[in-house]
N, C-alpha and C. Protein backbone atom coordinates (compact mmCIF):
# COMPACT_ATOMS: atom_id res chain seq x y z
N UNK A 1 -7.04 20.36 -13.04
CA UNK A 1 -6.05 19.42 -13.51
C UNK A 1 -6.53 18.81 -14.81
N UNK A 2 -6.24 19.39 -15.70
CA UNK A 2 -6.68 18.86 -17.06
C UNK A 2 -5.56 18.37 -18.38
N UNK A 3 -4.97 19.28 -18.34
CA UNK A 3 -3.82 19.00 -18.88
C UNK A 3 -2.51 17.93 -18.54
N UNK A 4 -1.84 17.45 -19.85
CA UNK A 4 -0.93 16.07 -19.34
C UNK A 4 -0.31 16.50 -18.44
N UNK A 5 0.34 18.01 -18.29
CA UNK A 5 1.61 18.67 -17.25
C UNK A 5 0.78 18.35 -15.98
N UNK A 6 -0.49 18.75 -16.10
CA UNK A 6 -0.97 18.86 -14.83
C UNK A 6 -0.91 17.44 -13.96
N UNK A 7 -1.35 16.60 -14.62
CA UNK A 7 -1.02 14.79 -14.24
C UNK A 7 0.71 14.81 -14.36
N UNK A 8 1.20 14.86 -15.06
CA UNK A 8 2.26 14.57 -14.71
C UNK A 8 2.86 15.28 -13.12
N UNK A 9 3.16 16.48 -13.14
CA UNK A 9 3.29 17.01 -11.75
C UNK A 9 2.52 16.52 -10.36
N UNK A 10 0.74 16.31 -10.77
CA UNK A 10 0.33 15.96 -9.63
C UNK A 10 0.96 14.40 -9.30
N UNK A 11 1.70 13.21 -10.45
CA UNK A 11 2.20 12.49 -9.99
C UNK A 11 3.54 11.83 -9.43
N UNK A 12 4.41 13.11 -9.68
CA UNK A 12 5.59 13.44 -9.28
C UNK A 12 5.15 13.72 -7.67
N UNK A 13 4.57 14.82 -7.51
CA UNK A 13 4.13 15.10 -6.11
C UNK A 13 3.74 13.37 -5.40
N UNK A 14 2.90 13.08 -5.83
CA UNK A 14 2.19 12.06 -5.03
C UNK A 14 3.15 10.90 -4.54
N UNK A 15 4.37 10.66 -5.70
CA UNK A 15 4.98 9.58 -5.65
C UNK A 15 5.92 10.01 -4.86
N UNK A 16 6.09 11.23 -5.04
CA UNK A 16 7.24 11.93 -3.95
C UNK A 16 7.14 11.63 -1.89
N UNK A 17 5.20 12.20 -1.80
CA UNK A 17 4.99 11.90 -0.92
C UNK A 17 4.82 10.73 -0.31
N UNK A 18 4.35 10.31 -0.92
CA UNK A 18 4.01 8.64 -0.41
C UNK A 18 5.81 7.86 -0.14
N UNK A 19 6.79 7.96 -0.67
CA UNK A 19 7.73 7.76 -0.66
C UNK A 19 8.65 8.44 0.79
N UNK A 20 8.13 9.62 1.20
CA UNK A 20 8.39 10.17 2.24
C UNK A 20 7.24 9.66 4.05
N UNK A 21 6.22 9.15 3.57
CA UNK A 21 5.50 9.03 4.25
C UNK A 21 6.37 8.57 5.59
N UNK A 22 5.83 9.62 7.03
CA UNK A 22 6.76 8.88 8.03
C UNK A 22 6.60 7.36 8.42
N UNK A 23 5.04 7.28 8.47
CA UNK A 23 4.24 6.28 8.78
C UNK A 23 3.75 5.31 8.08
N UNK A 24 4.57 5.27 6.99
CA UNK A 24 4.28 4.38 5.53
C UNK A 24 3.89 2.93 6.19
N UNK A 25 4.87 2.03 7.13
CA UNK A 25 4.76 0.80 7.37
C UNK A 25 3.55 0.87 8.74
N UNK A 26 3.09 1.66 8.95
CA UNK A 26 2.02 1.30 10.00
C UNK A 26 0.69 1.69 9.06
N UNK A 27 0.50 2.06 8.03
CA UNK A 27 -0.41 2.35 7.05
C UNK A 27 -0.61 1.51 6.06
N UNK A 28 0.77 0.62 5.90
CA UNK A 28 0.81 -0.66 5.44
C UNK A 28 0.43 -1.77 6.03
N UNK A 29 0.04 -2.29 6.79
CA UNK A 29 -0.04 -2.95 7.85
C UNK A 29 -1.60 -2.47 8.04
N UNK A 30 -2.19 -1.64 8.19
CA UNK A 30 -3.43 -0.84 8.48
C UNK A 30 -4.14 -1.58 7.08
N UNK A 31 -3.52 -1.14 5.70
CA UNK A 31 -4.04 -1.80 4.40
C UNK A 31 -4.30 -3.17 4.39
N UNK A 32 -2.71 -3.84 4.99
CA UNK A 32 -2.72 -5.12 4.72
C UNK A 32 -4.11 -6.09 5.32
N UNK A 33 -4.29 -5.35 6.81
CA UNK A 33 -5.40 -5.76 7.52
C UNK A 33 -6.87 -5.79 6.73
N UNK A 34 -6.86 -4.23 6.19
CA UNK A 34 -7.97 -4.32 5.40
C UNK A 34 -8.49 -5.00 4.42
N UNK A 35 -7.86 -5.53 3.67
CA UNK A 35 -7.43 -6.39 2.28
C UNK A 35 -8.14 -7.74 2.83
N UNK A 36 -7.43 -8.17 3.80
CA UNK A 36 -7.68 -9.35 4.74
C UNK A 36 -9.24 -9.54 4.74
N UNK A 37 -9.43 -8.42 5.15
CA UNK A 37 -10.86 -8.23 5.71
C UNK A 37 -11.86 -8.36 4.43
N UNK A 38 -11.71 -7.57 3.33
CA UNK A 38 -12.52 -7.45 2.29
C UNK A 38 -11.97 -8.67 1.55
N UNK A 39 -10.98 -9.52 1.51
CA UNK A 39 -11.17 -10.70 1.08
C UNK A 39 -11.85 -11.86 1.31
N UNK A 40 -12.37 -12.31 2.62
CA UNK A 40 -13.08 -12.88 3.34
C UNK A 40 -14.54 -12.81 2.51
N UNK A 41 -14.97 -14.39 2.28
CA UNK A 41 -16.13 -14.80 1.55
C UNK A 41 -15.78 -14.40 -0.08
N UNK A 42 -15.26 -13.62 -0.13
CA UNK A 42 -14.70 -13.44 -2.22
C UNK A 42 -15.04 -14.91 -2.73
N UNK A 43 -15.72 -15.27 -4.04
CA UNK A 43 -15.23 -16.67 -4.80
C UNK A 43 -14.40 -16.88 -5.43
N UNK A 44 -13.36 -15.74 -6.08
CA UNK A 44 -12.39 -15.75 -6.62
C UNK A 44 -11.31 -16.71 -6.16
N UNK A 45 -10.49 -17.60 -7.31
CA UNK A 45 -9.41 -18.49 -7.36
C UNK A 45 -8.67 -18.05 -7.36
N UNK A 46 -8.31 -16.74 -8.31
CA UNK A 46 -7.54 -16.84 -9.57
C UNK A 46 -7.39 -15.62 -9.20
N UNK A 47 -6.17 -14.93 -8.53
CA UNK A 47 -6.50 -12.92 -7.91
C UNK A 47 -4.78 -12.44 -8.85
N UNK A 48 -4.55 -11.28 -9.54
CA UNK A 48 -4.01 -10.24 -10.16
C UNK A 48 -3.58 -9.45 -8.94
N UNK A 49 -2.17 -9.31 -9.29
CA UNK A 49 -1.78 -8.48 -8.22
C UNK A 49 -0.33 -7.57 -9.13
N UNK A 50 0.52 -6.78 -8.21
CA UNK A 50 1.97 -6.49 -8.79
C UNK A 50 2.28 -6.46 -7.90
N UNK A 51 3.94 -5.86 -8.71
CA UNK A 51 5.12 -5.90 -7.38
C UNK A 51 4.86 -4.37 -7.75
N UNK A 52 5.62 -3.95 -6.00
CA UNK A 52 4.91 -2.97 -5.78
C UNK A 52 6.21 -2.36 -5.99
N UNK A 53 6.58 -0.86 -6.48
CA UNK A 53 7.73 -0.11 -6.49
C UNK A 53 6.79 0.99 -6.31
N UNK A 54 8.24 2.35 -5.94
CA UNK A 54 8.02 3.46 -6.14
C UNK A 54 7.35 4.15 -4.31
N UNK A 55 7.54 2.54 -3.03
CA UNK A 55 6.93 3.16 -2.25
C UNK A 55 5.37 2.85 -2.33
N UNK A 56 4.82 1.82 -3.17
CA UNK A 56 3.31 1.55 -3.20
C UNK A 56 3.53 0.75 -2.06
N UNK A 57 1.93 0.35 -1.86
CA UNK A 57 1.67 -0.76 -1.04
C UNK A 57 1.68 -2.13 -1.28
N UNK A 58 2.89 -2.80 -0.88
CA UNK A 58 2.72 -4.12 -1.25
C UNK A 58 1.20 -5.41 -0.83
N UNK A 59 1.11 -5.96 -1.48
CA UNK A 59 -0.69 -6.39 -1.51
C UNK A 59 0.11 -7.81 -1.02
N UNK A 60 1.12 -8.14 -1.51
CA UNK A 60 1.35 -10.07 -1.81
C UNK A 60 1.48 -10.43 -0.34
N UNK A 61 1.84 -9.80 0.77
CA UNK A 61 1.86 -10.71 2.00
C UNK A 61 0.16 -11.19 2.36
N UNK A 62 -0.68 -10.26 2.02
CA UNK A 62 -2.39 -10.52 2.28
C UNK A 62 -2.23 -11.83 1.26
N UNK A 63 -2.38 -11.54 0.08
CA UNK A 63 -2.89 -12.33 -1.08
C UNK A 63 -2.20 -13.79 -0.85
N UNK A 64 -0.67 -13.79 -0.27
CA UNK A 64 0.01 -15.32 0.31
C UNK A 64 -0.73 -15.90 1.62
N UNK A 65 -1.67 -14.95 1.97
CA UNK A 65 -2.16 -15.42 3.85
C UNK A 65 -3.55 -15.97 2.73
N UNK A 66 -3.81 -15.23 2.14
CA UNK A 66 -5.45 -15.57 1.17
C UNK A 66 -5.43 -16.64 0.65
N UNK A 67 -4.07 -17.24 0.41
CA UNK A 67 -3.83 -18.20 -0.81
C UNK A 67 -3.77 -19.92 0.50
N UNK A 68 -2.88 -19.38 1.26
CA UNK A 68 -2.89 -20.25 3.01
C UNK A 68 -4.16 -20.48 3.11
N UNK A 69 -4.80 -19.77 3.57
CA UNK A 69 -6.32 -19.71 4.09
C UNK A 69 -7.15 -20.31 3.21
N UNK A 70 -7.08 -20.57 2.00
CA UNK A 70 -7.48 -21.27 1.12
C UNK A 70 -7.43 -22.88 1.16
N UNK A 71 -6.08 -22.95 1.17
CA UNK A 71 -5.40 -24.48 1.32
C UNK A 71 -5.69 -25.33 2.94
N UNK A 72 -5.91 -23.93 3.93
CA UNK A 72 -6.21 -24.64 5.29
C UNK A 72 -7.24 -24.61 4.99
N UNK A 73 -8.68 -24.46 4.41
CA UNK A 73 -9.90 -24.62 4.24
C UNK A 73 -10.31 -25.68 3.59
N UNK A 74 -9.18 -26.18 3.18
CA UNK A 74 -9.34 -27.62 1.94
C UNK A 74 -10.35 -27.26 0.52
N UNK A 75 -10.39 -25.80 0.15
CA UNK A 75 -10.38 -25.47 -0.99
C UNK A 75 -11.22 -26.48 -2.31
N UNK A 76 -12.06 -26.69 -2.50
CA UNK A 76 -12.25 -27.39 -4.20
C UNK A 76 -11.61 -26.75 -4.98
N UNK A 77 -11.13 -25.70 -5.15
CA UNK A 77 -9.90 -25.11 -6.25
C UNK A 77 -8.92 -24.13 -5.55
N UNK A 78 -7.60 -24.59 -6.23
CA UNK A 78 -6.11 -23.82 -5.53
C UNK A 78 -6.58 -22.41 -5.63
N UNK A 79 -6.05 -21.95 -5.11
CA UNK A 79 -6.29 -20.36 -4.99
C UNK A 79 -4.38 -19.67 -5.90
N UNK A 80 -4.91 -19.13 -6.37
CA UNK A 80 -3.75 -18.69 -7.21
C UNK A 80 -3.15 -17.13 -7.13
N UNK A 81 -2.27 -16.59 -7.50
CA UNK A 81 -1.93 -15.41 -7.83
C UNK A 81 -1.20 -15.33 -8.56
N UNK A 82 -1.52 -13.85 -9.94
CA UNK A 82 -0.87 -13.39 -10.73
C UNK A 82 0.14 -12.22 -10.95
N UNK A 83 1.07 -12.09 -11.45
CA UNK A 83 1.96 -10.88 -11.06
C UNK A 83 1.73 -10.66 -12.81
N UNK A 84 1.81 -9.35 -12.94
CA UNK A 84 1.47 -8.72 -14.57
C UNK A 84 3.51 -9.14 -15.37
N UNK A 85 3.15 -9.62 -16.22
CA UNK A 85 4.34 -9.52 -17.36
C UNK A 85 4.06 -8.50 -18.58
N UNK A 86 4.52 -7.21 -19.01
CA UNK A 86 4.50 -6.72 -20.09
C UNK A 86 4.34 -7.43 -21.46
N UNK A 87 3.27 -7.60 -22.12
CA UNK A 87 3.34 -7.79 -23.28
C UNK A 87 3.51 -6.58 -24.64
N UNK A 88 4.94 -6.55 -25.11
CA UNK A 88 5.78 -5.48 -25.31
C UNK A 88 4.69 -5.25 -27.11
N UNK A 89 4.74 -6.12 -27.38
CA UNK A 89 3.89 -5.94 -28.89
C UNK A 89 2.79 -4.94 -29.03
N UNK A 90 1.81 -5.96 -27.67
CA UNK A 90 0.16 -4.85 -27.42
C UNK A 90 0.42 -4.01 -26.60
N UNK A 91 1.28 -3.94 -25.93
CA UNK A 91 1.45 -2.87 -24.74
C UNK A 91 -0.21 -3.24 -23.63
N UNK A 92 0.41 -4.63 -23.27
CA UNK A 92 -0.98 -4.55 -22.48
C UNK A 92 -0.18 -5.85 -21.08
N UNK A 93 -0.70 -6.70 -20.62
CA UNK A 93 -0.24 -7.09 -19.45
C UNK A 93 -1.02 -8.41 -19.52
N UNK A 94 -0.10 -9.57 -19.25
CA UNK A 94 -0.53 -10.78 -18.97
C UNK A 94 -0.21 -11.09 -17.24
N UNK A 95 -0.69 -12.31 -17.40
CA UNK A 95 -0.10 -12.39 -15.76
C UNK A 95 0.04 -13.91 -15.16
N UNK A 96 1.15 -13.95 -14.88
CA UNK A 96 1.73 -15.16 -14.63
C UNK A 96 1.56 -15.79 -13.21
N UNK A 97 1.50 -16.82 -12.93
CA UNK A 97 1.63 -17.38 -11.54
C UNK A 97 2.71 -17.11 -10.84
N UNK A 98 2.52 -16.82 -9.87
CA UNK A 98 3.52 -15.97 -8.58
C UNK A 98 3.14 -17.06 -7.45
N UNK A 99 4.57 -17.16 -6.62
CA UNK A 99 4.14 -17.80 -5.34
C UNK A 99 5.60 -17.55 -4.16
N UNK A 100 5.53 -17.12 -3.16
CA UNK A 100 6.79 -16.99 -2.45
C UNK A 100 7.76 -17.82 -2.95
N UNK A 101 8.95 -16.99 -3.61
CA UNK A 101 10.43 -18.21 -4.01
C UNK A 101 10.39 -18.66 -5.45
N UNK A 102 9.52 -18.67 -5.96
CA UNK A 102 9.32 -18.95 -7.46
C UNK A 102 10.46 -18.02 -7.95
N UNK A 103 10.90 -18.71 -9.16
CA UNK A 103 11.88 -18.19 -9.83
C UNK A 103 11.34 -16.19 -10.78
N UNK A 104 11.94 -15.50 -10.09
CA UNK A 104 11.92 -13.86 -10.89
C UNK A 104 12.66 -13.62 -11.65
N UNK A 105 12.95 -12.37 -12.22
CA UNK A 105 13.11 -11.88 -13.15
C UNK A 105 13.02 -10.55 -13.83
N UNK A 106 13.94 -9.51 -13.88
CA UNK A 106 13.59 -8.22 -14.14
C UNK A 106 13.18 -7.95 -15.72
N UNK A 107 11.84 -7.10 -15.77
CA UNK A 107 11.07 -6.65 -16.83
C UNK A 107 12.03 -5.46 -17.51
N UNK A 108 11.35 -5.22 -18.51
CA UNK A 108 12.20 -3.87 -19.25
C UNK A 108 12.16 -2.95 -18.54
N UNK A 109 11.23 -2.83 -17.52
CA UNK A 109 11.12 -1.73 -16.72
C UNK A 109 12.08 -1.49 -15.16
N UNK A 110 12.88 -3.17 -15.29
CA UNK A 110 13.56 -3.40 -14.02
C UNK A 110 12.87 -3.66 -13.14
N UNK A 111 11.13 -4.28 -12.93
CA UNK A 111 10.24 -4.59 -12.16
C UNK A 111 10.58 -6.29 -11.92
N UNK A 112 10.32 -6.95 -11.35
CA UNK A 112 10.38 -8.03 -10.77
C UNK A 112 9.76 -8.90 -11.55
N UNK A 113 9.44 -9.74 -12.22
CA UNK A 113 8.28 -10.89 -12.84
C UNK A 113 8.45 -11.93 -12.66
N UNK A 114 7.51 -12.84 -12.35
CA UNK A 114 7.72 -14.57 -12.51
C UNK A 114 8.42 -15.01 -13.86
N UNK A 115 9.42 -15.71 -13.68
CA UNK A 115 10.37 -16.50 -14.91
C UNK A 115 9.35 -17.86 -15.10
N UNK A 116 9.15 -17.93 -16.38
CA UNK A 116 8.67 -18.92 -16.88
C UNK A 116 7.38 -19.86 -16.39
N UNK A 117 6.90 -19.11 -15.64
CA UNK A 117 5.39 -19.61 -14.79
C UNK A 117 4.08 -19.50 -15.35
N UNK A 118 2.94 -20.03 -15.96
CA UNK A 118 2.27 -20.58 -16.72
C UNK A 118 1.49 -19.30 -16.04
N UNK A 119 0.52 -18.11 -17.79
CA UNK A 119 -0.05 -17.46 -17.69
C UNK A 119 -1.36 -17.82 -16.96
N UNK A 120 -1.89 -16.86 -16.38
CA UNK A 120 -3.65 -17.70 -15.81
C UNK A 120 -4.08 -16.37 -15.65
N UNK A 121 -5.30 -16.40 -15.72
CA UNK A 121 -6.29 -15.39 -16.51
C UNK A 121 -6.98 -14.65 -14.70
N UNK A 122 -6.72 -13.84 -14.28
CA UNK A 122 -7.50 -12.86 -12.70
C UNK A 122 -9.09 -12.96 -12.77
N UNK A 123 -9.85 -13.48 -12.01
CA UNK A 123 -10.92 -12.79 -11.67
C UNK A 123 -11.11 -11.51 -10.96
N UNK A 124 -10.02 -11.21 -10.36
CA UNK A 124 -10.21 -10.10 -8.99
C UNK A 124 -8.76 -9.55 -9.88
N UNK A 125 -8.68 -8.60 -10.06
CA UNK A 125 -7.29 -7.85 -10.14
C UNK A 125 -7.40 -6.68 -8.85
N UNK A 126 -6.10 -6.56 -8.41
CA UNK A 126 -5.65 -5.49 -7.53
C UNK A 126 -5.01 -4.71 -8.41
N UNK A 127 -5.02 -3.11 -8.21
CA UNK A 127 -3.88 -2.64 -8.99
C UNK A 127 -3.69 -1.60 -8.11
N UNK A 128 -2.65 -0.97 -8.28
CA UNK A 128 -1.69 0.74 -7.80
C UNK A 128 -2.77 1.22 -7.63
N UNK A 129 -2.54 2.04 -7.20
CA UNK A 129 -2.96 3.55 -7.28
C UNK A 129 -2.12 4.63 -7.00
N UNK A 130 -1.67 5.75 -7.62
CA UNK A 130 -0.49 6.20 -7.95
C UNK A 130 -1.59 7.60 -6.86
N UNK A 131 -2.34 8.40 -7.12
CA UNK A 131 -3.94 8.62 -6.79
C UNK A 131 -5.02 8.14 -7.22
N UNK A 132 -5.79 8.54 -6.23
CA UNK A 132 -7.48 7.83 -6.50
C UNK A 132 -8.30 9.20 -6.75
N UNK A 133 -9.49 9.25 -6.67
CA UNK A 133 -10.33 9.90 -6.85
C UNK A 133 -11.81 10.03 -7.16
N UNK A 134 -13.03 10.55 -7.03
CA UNK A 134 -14.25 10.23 -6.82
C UNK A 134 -14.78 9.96 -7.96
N UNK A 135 -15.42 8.38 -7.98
CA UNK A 135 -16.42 7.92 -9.12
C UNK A 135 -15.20 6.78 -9.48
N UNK A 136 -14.50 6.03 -8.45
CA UNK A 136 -13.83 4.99 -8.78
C UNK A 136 -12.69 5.02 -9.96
N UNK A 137 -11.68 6.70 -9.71
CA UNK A 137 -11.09 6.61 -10.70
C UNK A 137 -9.61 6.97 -10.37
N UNK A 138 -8.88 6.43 -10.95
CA UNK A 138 -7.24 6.16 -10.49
C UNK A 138 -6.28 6.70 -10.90
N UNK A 139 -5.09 7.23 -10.73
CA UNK A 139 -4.14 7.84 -11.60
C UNK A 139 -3.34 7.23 -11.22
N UNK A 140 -2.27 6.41 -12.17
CA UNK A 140 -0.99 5.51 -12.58
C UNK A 140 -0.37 6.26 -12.88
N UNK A 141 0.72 5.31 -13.77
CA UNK A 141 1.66 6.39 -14.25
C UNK A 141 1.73 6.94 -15.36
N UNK A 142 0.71 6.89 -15.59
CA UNK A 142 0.28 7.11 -17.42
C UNK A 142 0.97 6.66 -18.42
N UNK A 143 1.63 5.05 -18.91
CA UNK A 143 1.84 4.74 -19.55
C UNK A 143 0.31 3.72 -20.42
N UNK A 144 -0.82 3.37 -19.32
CA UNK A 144 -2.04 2.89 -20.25
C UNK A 144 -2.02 2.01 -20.06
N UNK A 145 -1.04 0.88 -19.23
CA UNK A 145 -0.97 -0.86 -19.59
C UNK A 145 -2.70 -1.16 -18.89
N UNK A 146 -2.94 -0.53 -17.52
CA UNK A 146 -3.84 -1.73 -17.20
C UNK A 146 -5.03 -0.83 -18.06
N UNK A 147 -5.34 0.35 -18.66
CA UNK A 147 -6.56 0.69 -19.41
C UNK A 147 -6.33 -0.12 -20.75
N UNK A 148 -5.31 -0.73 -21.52
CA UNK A 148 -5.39 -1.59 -22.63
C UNK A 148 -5.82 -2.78 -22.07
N UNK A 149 -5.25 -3.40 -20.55
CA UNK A 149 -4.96 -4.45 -20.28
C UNK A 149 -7.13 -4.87 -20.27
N UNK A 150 -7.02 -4.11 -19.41
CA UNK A 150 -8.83 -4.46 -18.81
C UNK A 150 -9.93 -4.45 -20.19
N UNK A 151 -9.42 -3.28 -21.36
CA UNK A 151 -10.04 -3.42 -22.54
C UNK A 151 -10.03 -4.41 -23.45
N UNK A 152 -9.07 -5.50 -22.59
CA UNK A 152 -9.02 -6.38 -23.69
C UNK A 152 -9.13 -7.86 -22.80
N UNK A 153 -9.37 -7.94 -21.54
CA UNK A 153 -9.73 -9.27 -20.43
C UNK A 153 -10.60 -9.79 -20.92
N UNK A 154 -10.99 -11.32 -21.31
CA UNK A 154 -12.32 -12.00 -20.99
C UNK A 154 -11.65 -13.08 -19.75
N UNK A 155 -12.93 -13.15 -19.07
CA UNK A 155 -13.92 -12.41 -18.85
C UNK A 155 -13.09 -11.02 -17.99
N UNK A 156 -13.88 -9.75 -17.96
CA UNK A 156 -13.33 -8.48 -17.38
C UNK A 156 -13.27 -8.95 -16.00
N UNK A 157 -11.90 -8.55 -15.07
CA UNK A 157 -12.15 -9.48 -13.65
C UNK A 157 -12.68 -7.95 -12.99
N UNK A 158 -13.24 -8.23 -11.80
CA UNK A 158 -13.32 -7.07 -10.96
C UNK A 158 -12.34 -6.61 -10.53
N UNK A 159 -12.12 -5.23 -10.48
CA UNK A 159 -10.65 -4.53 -10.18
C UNK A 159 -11.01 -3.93 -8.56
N UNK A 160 -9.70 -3.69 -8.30
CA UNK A 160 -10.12 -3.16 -6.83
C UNK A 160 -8.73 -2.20 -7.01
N UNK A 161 -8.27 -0.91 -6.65
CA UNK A 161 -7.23 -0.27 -6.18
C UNK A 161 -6.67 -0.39 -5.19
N UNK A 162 -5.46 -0.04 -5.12
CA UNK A 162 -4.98 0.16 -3.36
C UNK A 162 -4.00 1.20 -3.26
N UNK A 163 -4.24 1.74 -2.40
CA UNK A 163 -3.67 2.78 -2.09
C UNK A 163 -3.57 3.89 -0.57
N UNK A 164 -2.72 4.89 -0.13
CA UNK A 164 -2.92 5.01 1.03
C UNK A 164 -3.96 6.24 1.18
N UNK A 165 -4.20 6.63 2.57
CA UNK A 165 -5.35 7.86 2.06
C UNK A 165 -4.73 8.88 1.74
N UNK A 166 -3.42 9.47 1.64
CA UNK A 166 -2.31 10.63 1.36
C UNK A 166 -2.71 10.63 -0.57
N UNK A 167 -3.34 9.58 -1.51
CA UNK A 167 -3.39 9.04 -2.42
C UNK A 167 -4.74 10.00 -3.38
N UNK A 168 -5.40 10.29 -2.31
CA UNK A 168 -6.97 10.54 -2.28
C UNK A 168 -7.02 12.26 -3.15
N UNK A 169 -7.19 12.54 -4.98
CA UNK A 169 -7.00 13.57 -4.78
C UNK A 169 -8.79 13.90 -5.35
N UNK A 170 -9.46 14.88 -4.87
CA UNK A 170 -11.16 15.26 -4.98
C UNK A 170 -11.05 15.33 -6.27
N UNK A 171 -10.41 16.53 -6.77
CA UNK A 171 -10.53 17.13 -8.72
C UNK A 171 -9.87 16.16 -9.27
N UNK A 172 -9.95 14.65 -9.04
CA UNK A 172 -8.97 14.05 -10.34
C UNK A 172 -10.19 14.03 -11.51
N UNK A 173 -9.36 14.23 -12.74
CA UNK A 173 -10.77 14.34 -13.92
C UNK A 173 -9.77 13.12 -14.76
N UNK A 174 -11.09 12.43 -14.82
CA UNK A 174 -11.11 11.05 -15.59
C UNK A 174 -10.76 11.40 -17.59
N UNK A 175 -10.24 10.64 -18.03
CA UNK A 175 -9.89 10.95 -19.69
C UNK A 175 -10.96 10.06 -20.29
N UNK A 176 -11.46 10.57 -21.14
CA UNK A 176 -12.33 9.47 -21.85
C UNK A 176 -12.08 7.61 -21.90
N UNK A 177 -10.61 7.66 -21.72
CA UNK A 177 -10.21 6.11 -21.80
C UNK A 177 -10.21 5.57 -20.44
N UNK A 178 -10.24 6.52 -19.62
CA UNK A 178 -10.50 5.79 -18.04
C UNK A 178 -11.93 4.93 -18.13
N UNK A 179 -11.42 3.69 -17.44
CA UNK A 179 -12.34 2.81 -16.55
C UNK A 179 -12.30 3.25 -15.25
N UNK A 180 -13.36 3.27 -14.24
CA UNK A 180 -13.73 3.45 -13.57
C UNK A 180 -13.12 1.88 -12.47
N UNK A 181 -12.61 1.55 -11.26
CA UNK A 181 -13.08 0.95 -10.55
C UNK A 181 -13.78 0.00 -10.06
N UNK A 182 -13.82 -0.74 -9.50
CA UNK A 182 -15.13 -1.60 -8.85
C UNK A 182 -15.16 -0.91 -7.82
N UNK A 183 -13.68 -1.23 -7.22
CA UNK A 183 -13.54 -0.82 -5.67
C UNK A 183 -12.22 -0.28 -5.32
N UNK A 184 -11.88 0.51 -4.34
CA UNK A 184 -10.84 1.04 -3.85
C UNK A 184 -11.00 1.09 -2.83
N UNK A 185 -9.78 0.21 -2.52
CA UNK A 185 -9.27 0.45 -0.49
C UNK A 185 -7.73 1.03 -0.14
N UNK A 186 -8.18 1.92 0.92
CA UNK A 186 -7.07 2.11 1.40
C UNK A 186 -6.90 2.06 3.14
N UNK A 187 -5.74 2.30 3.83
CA UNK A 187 -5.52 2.09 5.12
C UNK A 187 -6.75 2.85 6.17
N UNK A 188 -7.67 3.42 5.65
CA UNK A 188 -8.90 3.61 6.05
C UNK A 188 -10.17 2.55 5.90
N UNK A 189 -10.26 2.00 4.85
CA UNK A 189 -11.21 0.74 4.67
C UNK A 189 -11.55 1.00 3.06
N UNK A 190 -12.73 0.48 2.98
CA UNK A 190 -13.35 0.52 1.62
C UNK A 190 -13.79 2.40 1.40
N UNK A 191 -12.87 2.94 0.20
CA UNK A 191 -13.69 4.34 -0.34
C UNK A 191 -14.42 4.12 -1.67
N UNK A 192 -14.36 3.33 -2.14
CA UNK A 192 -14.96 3.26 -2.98
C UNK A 192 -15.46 1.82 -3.47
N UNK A 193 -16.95 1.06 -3.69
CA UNK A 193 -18.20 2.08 -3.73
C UNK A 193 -18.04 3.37 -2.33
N UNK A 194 -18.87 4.04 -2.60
CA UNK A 194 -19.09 4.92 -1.18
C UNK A 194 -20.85 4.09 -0.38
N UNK A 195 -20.74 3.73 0.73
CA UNK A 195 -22.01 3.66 1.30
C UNK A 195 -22.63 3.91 2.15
């Protein structure tokens, strides 16, 4: 798989399947648990997330129980979440405060965004995973937002993927502009680091 056709097709396939999955919502639910789990002890405030289309795994019911669990702990700092807004100029991604009911808003892309909610900067970003693959590396949809987005973060937050294990392809070959990962989970647990 080297060539753009070749990514493009393998992500037609993937999005195809995952979209068909019989068992999508018990694999969701399997994730959501996991998420749960690997969030527990994090120091992160401040967590990066999206809305999920296309049949991904939605992350925000964990990240709203994370944000709870925060506030029932009596917290020294709010625990926050960000949903990405297109910044159409750099072609890169800011990210706004999100919270159940907050006022949305469809992107150029017809994606969902927080209306008018004060940017704040991720320590932890979550992102897609369209596929994953070995050495912490991801295939989207190849438009580049979060490889501009992360090339240009201070401070760089730790990224984590999500995705289901149907997601998982061995030969994905990384492009020179790929970042690598911190971590990737899916409805199996943590694959990446491997330990």
């Amino acid at each position: 798989m080297s060539t753009p056709e070749d990514k493009k097709s393998l992500r037609q396939r993937l999005i195809e399947e995952r979209l068909n999955l019989p068992d999508r919502l018990r694999r969701a639910d399997l994730l959501q648990r996991v998420m749960r789990i690997w969030l527990v002890g994090r120091p992160d405030t401040v967590i990066g997330a999206y809305w999920p289309i296309k049949g991904e795994f939605d992350p925000l019911p964990a990240l709203h129980r994370w944000k709870e669990d925060g506030e029932l702990l009596d917290q020294p700092q709010l625990r926050r979440i960000g949903l990405p807004v297109v910044d159409k100029l750099h072609k890169t991604l800011k990210f706004h405060a999100w919270y159940p009911g907050c006022p949305m808003e469809e992107d150029a892309y017809g994606i969902p965004k927080p209306k008018d909610t004060e940017v704040i900067v991720p320590t932890l970003l979550f992102v897609p995973c369209v596929g994953y693959g070995p050495g912490g590396f991801r295939l989207g949809y190849g438009g580049g937002f979060y490889d501009r987005t992360l090339a240009k973060l201070e401070p760089k937050p730790f990224t984590v993927g999500l995705g289901f294990t149907t997601g998982y392809v061995d030969d994905l070959e990384p492009e020179p502009h790929d970042v690598p990962l911190d971590a990737i989970l899916n409805d199996n647990g943590v694959v990446w680091p491997i330990r």
